[in-house]
Protein backbone atom coordinates (compact mmCIF):
# COMPACT_ATOMS: atom_id res chain seq x y z
CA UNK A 1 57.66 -67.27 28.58
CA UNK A 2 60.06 -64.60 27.59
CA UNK A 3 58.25 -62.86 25.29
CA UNK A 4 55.51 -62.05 27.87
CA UNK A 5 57.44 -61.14 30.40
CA UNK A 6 59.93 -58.55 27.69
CA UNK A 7 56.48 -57.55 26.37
CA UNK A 8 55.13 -56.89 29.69
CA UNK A 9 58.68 -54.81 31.12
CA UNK A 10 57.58 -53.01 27.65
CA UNK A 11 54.23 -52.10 28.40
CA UNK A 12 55.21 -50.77 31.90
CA UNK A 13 57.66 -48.29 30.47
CA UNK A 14 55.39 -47.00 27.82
CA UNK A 15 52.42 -46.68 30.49
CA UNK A 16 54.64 -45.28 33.06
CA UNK A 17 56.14 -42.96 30.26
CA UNK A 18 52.59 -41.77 29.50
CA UNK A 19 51.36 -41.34 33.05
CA UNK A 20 54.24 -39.08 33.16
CA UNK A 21 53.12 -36.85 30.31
CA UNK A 22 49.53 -36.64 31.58
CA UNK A 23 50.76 -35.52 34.78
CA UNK A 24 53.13 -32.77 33.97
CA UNK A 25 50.36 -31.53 31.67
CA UNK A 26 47.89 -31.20 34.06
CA UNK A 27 50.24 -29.64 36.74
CA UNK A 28 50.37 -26.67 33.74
CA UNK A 29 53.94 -27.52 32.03
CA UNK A 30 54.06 -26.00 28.82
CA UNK A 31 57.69 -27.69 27.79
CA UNK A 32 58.06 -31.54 29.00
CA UNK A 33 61.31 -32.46 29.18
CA UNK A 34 62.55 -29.14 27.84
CA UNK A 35 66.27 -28.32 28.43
CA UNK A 36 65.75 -24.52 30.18
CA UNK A 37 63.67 -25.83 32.54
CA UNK A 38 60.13 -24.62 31.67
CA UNK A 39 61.41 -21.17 31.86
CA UNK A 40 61.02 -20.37 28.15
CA UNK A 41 57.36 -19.21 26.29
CA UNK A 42 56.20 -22.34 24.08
CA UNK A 43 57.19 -20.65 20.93
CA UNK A 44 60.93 -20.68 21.87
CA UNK A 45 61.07 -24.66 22.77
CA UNK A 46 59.39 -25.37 19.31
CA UNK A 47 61.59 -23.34 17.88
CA UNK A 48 64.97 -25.32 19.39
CA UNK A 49 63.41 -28.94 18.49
């Protein structure tokens, strides 16, 4: 019984995690999570990972 429900707290995360990444790309971010804010061109947030 606790394997389903750690599995299940597991699977929550990782979808919520993912509905958050379709959702900030489709509102347009370039950067997700990126430390100036979005404010930066895409070439200067690969360039700091």
């Amino acid at each position: 019984m606790q394997d389903i429900i750690i599995i299940a707290v597991v699977l929550v995360i990782v979808v919520c995690a993912g509905f958050y990444v379709y959702k900030s790309k489709k509102s347009g971010k370039k950067c997700i999570g990126c430390p100036d804010g979005c404010n930066c061109n895409k070439k200067q947030c690969d360039k700091n990972k």
